[in-house]
C-alpha atoms as a PDB file:
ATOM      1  CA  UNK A   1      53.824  34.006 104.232  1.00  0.00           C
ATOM      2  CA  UNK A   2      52.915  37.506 104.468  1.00  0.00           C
ATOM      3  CA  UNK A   3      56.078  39.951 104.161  1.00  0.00           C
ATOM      4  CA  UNK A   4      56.087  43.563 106.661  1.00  0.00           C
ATOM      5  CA  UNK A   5      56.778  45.949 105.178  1.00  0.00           C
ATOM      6  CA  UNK A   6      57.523  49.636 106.007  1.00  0.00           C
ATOM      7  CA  UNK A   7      55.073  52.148 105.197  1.00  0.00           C
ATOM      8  CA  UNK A   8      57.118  55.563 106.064  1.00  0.00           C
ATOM      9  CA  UNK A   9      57.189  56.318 102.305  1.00  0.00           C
ATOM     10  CA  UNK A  10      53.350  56.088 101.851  1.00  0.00           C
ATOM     11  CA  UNK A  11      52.710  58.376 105.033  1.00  0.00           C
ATOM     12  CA  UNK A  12      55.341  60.884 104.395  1.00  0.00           C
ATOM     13  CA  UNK A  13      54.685  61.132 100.663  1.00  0.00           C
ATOM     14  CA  UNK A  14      51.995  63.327 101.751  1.00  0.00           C
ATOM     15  CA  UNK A  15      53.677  65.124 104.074  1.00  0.00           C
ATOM     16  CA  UNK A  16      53.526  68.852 102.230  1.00  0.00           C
ATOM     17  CA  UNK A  17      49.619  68.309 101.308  1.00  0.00           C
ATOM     18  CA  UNK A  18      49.439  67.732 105.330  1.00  0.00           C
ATOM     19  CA  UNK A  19      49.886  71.144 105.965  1.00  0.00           C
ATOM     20  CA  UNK A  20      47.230  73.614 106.693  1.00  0.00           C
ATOM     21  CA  UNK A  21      46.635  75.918 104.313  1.00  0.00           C
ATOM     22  CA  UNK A  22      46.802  80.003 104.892  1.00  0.00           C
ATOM     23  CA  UNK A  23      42.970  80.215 104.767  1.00  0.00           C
ATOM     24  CA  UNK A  24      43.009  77.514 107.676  1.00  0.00           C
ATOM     25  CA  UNK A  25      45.240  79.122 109.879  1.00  0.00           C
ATOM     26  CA  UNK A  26      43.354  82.115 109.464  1.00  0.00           C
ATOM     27  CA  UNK A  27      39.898  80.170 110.274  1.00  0.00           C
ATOM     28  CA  UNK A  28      41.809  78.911 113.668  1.00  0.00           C
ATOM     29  CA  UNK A  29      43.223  82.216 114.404  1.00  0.00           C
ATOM     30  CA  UNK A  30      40.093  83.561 114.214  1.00  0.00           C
ATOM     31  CA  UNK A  31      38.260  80.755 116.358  1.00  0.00           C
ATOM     32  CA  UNK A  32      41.865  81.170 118.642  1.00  0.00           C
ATOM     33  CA  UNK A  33      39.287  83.645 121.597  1.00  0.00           C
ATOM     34  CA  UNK A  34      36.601  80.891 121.649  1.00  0.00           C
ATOM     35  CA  UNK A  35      39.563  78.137 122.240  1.00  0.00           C
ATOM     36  CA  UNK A  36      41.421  80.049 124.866  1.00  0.00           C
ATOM     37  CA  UNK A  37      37.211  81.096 126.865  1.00  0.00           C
ATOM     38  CA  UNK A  38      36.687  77.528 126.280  1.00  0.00           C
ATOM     39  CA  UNK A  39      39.577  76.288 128.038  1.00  0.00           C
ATOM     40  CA  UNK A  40      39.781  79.044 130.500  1.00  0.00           C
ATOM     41  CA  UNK A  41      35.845  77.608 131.627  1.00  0.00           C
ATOM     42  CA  UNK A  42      37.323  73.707 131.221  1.00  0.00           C
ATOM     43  CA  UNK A  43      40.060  74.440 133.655  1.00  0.00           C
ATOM     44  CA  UNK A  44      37.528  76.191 136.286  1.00  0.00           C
ATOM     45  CA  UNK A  45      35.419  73.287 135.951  1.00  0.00           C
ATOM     46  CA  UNK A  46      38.084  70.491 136.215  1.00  0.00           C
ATOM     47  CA  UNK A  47      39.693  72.121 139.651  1.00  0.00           C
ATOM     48  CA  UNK A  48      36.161  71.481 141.294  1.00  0.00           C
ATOM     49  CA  UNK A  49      35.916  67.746 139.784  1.00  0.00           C
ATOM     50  CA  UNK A  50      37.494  66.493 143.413  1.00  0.00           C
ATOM     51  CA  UNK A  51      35.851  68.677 145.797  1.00  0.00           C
ATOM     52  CA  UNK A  52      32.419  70.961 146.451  1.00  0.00           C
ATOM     53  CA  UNK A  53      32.712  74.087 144.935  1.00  0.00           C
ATOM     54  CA  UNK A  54      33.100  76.731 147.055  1.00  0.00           C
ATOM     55  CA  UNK A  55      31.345  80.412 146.734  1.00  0.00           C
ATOM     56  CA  UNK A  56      34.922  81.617 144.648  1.00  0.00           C
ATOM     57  CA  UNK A  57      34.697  78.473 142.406  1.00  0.00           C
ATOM     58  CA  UNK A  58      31.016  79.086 141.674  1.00  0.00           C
ATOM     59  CA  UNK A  59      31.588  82.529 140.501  1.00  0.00           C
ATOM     60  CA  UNK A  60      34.958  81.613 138.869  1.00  0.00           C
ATOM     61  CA  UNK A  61      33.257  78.836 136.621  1.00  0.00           C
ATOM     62  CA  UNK A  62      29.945  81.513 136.020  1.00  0.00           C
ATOM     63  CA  UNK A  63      32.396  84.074 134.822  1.00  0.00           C
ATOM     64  CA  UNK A  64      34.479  81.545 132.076  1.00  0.00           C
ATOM     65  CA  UNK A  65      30.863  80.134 130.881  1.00  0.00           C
ATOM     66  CA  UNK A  66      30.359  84.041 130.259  1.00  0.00           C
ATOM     67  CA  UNK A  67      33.430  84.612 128.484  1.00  0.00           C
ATOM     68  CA  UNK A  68      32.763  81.601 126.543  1.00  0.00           C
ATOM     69  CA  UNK A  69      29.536  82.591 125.436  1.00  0.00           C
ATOM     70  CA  UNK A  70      31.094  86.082 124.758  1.00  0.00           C
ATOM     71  CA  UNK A  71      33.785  84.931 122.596  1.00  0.00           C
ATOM     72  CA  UNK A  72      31.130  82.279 120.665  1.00  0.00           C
ATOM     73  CA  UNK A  73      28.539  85.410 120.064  1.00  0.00           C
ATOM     74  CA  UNK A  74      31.339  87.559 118.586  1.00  0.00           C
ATOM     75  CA  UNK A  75      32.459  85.120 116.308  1.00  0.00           C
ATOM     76  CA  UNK A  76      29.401  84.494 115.221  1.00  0.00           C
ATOM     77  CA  UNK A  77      28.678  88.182 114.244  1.00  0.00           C
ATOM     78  CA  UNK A  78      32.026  88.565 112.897  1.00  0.00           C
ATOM     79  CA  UNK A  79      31.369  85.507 110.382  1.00  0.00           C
ATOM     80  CA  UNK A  80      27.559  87.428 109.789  1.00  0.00           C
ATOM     81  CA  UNK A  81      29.498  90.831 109.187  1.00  0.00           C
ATOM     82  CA  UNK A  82      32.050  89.374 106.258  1.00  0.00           C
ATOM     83  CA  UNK A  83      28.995  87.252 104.984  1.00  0.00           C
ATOM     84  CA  UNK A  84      27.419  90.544 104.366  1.00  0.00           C
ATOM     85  CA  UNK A  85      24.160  89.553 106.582  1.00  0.00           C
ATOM     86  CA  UNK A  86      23.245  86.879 104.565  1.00  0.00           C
ATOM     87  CA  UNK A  87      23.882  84.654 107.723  1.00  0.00           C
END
């Protein structure tokens, strides 16, 4: 017969080692413009999913794929500026 048994203790022994560290939140605070372009562009695409896209949504999902790229090239040269070029 094979017992159940809880296993709240083994999942929230770990529960302070879970957290992210400073150096993490910084990395997604940093990333945070990329995440909010990339969402902005999913959103633009996602109200067109149902329906042709019209002139407005054209140029509405063209701009956010823009801003994405934007956001994506400026992290990029922020990471190659504190690397000190070597990126």
């Amino acid at each position: 017969m094979n017992h159940i048994v809880t296993v709240q203790d083994a999942v929230t022994a770990f529960a302070d080692f879970m957290e992210p560290t400073p150096a993490e939140l910084g990395a997604i605070d940093a990333e945070m413009p990329v995440i909010l372009a990339d969402v902005e562009l999913l959103d633009a695409q996602i109200l067109t999913l149902d329906r042709t896209p019209s002139e407005v949504d054209v140029r509405r999902i063209r701009r956010a794929r823009r801003r994405a790229l934007a956001a994506r090239v400026a992290l990029v040269n922020r990471q190659a500026g504190r690397s000190d070029g070597a990126a």
